[in-house]
Protein backbone atom coordinates (compact mmCIF):
# COMPACT_ATOMS: atom_id res chain seq x y z
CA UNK A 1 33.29 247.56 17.59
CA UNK A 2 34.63 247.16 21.38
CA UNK A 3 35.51 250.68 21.68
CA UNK A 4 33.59 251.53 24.85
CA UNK A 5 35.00 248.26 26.71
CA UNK A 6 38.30 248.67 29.06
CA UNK A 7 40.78 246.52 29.72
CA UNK A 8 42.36 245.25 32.93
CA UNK A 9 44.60 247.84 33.31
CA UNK A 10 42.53 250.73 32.01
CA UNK A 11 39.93 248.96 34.95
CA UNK A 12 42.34 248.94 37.42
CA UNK A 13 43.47 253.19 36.78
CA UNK A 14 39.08 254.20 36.72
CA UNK A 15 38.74 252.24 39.93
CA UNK A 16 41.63 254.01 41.68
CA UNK A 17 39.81 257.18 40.26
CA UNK A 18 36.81 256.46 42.11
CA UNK A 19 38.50 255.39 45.45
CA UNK A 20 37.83 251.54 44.56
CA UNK A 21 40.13 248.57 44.21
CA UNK A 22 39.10 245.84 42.17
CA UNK A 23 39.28 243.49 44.11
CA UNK A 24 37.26 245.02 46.35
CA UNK A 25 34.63 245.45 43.15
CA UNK A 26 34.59 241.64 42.92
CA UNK A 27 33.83 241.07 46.48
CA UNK A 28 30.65 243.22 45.69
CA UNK A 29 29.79 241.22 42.99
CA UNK A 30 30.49 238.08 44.90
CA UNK A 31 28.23 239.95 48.01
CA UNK A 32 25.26 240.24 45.05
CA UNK A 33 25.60 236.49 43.59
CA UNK A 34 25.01 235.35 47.32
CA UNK A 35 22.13 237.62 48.05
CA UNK A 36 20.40 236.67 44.31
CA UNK A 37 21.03 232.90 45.08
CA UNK A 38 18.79 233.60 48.32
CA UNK A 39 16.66 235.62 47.04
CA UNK A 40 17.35 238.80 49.52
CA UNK A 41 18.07 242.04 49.18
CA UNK A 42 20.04 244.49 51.39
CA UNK A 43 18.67 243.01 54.42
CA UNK A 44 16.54 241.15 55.48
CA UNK A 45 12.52 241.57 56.87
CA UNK A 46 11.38 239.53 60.37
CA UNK A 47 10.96 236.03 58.91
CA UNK A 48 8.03 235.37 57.28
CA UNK A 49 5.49 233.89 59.36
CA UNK A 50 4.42 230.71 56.97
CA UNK A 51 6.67 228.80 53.99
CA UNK A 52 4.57 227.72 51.36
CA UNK A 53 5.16 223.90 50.17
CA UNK A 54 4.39 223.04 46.83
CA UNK A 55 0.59 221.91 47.29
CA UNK A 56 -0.26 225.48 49.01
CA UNK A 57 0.03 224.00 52.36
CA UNK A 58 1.33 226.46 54.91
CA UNK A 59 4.31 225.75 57.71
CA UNK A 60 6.33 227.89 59.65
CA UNK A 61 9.49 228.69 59.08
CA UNK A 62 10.46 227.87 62.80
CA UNK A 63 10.27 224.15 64.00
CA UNK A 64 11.50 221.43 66.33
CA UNK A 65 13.60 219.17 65.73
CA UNK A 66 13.74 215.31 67.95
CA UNK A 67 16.87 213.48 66.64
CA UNK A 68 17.94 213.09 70.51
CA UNK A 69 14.65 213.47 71.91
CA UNK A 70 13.01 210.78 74.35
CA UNK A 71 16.18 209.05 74.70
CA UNK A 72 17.73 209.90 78.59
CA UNK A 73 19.33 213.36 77.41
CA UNK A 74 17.21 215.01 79.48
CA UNK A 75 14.25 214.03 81.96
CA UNK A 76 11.15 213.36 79.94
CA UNK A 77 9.02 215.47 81.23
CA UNK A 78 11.56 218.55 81.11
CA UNK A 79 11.82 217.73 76.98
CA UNK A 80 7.55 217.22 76.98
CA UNK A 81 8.09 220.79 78.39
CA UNK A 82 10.55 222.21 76.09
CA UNK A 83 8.14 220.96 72.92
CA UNK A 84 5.12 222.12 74.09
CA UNK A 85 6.65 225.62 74.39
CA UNK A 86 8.04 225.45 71.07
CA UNK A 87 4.29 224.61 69.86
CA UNK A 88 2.64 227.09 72.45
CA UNK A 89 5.33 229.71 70.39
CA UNK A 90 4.05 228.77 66.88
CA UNK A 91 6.86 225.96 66.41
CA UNK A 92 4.33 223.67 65.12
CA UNK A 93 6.73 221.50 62.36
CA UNK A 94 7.90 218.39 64.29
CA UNK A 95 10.10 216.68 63.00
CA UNK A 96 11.93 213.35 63.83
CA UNK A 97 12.28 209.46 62.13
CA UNK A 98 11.71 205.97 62.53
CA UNK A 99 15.50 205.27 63.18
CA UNK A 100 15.89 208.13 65.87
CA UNK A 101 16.73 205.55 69.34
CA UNK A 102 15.17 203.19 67.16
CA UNK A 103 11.99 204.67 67.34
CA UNK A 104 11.95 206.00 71.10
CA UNK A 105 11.47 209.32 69.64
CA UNK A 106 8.57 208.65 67.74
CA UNK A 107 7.01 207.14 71.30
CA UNK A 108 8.11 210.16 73.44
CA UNK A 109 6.34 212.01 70.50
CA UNK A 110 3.17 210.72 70.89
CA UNK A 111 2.60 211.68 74.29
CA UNK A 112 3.33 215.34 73.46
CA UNK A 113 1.06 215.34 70.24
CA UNK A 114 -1.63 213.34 72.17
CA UNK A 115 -4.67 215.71 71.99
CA UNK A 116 -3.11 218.39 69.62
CA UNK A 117 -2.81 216.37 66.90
CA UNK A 118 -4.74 219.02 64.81
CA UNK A 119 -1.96 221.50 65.93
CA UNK A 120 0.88 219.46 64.33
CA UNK A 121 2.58 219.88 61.27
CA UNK A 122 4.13 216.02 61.78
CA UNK A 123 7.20 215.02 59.90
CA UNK A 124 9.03 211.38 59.90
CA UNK A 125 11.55 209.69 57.63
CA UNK A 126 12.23 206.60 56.06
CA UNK A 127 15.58 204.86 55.54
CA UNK A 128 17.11 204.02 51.88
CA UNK A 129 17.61 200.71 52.91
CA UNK A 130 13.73 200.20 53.72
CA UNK A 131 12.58 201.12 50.01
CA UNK A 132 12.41 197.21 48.59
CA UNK A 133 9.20 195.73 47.87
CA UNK A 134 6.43 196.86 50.14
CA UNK A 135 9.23 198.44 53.03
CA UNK A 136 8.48 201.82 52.83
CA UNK A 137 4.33 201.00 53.52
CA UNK A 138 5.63 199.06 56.31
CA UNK A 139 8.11 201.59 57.63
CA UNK A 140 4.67 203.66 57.67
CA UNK A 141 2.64 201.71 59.55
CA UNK A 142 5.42 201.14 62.44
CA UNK A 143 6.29 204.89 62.63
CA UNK A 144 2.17 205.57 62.84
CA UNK A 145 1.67 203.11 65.80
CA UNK A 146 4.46 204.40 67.50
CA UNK A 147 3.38 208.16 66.75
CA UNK A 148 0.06 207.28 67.43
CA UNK A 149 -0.96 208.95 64.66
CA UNK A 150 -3.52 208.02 61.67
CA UNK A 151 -1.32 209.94 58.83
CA UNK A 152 1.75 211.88 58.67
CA UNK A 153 1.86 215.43 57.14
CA UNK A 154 5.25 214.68 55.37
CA UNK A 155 7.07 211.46 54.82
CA UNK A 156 10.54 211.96 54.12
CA UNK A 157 13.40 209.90 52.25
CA UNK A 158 15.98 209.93 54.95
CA UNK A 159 19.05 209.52 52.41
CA UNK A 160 19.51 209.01 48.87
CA UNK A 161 18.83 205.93 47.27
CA UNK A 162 20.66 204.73 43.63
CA UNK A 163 19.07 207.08 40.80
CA UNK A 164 17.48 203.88 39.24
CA UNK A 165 15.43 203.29 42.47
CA UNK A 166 13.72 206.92 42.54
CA UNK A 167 10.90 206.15 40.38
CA UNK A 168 9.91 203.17 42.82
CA UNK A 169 10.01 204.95 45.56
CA UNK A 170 8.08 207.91 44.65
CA UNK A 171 5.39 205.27 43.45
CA UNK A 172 5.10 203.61 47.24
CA UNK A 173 5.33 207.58 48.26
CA UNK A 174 2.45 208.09 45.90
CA UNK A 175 0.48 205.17 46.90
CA UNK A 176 0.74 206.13 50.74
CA UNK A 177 -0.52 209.72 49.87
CA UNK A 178 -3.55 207.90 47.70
CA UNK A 179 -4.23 206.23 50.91
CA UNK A 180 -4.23 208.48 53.11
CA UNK A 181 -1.23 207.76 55.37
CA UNK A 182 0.94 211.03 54.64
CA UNK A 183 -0.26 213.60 53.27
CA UNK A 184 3.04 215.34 51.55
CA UNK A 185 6.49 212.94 50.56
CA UNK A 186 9.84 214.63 50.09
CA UNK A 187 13.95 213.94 50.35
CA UNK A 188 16.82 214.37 52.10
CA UNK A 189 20.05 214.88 52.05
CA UNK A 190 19.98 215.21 48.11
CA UNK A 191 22.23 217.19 46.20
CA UNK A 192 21.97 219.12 42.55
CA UNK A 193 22.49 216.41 40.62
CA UNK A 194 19.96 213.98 42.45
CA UNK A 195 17.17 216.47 42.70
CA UNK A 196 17.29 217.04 38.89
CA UNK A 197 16.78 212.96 38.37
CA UNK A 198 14.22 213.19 40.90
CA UNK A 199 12.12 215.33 38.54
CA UNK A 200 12.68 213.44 35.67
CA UNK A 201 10.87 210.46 36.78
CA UNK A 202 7.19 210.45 36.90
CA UNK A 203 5.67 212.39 40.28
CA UNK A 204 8.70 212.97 41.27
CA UNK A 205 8.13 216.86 40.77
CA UNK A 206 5.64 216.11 43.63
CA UNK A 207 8.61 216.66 46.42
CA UNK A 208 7.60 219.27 48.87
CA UNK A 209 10.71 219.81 50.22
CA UNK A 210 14.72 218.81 50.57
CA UNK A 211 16.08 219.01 53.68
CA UNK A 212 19.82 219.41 54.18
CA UNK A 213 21.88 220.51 57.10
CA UNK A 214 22.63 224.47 56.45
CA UNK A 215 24.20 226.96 59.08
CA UNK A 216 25.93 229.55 59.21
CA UNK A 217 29.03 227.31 59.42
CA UNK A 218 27.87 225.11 57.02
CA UNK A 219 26.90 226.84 53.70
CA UNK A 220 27.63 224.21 51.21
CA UNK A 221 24.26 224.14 49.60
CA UNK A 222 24.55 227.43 48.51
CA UNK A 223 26.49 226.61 45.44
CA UNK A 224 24.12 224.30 44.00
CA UNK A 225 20.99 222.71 46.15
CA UNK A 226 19.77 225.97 47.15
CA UNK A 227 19.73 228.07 44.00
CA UNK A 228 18.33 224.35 42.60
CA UNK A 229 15.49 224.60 44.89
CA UNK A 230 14.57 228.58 44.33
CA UNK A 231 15.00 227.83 40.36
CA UNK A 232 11.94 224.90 41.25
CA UNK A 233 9.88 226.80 43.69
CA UNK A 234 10.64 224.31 46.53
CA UNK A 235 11.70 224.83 49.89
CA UNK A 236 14.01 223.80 51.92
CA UNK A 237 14.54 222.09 55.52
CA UNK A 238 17.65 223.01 57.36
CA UNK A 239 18.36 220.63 60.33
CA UNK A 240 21.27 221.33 62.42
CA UNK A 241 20.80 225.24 61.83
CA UNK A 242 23.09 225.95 64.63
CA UNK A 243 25.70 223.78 63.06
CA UNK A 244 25.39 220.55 64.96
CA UNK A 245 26.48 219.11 68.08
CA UNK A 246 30.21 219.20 67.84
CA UNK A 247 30.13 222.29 65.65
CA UNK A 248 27.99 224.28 67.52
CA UNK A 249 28.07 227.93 66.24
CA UNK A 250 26.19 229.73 69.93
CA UNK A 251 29.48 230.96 71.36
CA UNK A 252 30.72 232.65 68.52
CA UNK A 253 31.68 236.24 69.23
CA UNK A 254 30.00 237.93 66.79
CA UNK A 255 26.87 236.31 67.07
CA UNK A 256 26.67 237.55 70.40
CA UNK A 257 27.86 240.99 69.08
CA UNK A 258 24.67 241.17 66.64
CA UNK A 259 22.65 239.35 69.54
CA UNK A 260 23.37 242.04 71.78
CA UNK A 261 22.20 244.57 69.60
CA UNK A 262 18.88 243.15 69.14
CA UNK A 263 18.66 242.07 72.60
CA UNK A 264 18.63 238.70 72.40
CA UNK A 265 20.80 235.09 72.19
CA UNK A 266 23.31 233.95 69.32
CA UNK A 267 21.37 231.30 68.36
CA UNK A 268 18.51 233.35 67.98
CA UNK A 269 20.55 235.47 65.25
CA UNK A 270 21.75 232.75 64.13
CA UNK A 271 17.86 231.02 63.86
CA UNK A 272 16.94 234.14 61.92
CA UNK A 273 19.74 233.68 59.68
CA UNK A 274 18.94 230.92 58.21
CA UNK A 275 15.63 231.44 57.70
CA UNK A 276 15.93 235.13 56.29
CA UNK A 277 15.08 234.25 52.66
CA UNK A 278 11.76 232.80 53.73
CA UNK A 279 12.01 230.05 51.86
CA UNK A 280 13.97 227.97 54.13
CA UNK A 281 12.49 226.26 57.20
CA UNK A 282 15.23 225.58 60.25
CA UNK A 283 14.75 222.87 62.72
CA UNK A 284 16.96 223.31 65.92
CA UNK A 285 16.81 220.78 68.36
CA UNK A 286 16.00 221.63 72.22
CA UNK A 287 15.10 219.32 75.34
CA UNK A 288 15.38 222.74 77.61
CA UNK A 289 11.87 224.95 77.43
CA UNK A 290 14.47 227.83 78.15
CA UNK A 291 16.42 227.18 74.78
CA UNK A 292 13.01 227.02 72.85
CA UNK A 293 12.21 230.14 74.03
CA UNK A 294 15.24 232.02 72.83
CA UNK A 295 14.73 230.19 69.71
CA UNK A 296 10.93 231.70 68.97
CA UNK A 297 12.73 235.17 69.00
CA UNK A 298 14.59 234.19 65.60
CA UNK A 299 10.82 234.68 64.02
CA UNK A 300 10.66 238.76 65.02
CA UNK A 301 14.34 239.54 63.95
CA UNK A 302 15.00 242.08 61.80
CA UNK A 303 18.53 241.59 60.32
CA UNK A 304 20.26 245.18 59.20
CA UNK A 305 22.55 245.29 56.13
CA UNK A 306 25.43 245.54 58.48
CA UNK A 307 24.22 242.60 60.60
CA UNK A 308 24.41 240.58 57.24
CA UNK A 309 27.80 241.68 56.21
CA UNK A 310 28.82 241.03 59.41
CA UNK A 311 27.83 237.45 59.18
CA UNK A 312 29.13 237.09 55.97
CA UNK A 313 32.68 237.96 57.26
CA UNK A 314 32.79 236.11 60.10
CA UNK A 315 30.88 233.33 58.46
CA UNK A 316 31.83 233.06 54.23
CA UNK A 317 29.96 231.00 52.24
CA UNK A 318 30.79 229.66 48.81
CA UNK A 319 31.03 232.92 47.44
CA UNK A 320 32.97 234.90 50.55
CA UNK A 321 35.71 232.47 49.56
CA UNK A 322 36.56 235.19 46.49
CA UNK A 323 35.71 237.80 48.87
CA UNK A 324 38.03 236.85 51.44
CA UNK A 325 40.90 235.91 49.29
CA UNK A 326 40.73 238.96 47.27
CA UNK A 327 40.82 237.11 43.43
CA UNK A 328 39.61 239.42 40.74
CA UNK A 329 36.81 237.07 39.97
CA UNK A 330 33.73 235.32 40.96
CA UNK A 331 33.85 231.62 41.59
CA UNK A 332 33.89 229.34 38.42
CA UNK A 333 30.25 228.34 39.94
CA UNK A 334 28.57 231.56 39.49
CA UNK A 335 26.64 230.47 36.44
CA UNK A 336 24.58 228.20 38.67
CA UNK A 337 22.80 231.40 40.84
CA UNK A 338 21.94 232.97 37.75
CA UNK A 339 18.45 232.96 35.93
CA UNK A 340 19.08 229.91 33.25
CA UNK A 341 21.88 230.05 30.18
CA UNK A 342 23.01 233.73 31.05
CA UNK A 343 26.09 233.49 32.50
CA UNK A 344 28.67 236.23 34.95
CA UNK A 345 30.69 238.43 33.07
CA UNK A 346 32.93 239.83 36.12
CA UNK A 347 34.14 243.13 33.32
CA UNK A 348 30.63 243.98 32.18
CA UNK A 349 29.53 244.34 35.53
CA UNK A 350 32.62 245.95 36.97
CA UNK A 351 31.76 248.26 34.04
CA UNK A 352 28.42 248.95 35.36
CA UNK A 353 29.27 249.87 38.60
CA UNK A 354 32.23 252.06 37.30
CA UNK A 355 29.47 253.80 35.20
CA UNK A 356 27.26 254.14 38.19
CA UNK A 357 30.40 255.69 40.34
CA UNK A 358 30.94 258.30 37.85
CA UNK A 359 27.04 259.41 37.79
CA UNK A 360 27.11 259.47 41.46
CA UNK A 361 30.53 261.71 41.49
């Protein structure tokens, strides 16, 4: 009945045949489960220009970020600068929250959006311990004056709240959008498990977006939030796409090596990392006009195969961590990049690729 299937051994002897190790064969396979979780293929396009949300509405895949903005980091008008360029460079998504300097970066905002309004793809966030009674209308309303702003284009859940408080929220979400005052709701900082009792209460499949911190030195949501949101259609937000303040990833010697060879900065490779699959929207942070403008480059980069490998090695995800360590066979997780119920089976596809070797020969 099994007589065409090999054991390990009889593996192990046909991949020595064909020049390959199997371990090596399972770093392949773990290469392929990271590239089907993303949803690329050998490499990667320049970025789209637009992510779709979940209502059709259009964004790019390139914004700004204000967590520090409008708070003495830099002179005001030398930040004012630095987002204007970012808009002048089709960096349109701003993004910041009520509880950024307690609001100072909402009011620094508002003098930059003054006038463009129309331009601005405006995002703010609420906290989880404003969501009682009437707090998140309220939490509105105060990040609207300070914006100067009539609506907001996406209200955002800063951090989770308990499971039994999602259906109220997404009701005062709901309400807002009835109103008028945002236009889109969404989360952040959700994982897996949350997301799926999100969409289990009523509107709650009406989340444009999740938005998680993701870097190349941070690449924890791609065991389970990201293949979660490709599975659902929904994008996601990456903030700190350079990896954060203390963790930033810019002076890494390889991103300068694949920088170099596109003729331009590590953080722009790194920028066009992150948003190769073109369903994930970064966020960097800049008060220097300078920095913004090395950031815009991320949206006309090209990453090769090699450039991606590269990245992987220096860089190993969930799935580099079999990869790297050589184990004969893909993380215990795999199931979860998969389409639905079909699960890996490490020897059938080692069997493939065997079969495909021998054609080749």
């Amino acid at each position: 009945m099994n007589r065409h299937l090999l054991n390990r051994r009889q593996f192990s002897a046909r991949c020595a045949a064909f020049g390959l190790s199997f371990p090596a064969l399972s770093a392949m396979l773990a290469a392929q489960a990271t590239a089907q979780v993303l949803g690329t293929g050998a490499g990667s396009k320049p970025a789209a220009r637009t992510v779709k949300l979940p209502d059709g509405t259009t964004v790019p895949p390139l914004g700004q970020g204000c967590w520090h903005l409008g708070q003495g980091r830099h002179p005001p008008a030398v930040e004012e600068e630095a987002l204007r360029t970012g808009i002048s460079l089709g960096m349109t998504l701003i993004d910041t929250s009520g509880n950024y300097g307690n609001g100072r970066s909402e009011q620094f905002l508002s003098h930059v959006i003054a006038g463009q309004r129309d331009r601005i793809f405006l995002v703010s966030k609420v906290e989880g311990d404003q969501v009682s009674g009437d707090g998140i209308a309220r939490a509105c309303a105060a990040s609207l004056a300070r914006l100067g702003s009539e609506y907001l284009d996406l209200y955002l859940l800063h951090w989770p709240v308990p499971s039994a408080q999602f259906s109220g929220v997404v009701a005062a979400f709901e309400q807002l959008r009835a109103a008028g005052k945002i236009r889109a709701w969404g989360v952040s900082n959700f994982n897996g498990g949350q997301m799926e009792d999100l969409f289990r209460v009523p509107d709650g499949h009406r989340c444009a977006t999740n938005q998680v911190p993701y870097s190349l030195n941070n690449r924890r949501i791609e065991r389970d939030v990201l293949p979660w949101c490709k599975q659902h259609d929904l994008p996601v937000m990456a903030y700190s796409p350079l990896g954060g303040d203390n963790n930033l990833v810019v002076g890494d010697r390889t991103l300068a090596q694949v920088g170099t060879i596109h003729g331009c900065s590590a953080a722009a490779v790194a920028l066009a990392w992150v948003i190769r699959s073109g369903s994930v929207i970064a966020i960097p942070e800049s008060g220097s006009p300078a920095h913004v403008k090395e950031n815009a480059v991320a949206l006309s980069i090209a990453l090769t195969p090699r450039d991606l490998q590269t990245l992987d090695e220096a860089f190993p995800g969930p799935f580099g961590v079999a990869r790297a360590s050589g184990a004969t066979q893909l993380p215990s997780t795999c199931s979860s990049c998969l389409p639905p119920v079909r699960r890996c089976n490490a020897v059938d596809s080692l069997h493939s690729i065997l079969q495909i070797a021998r054609r080749k020969r």
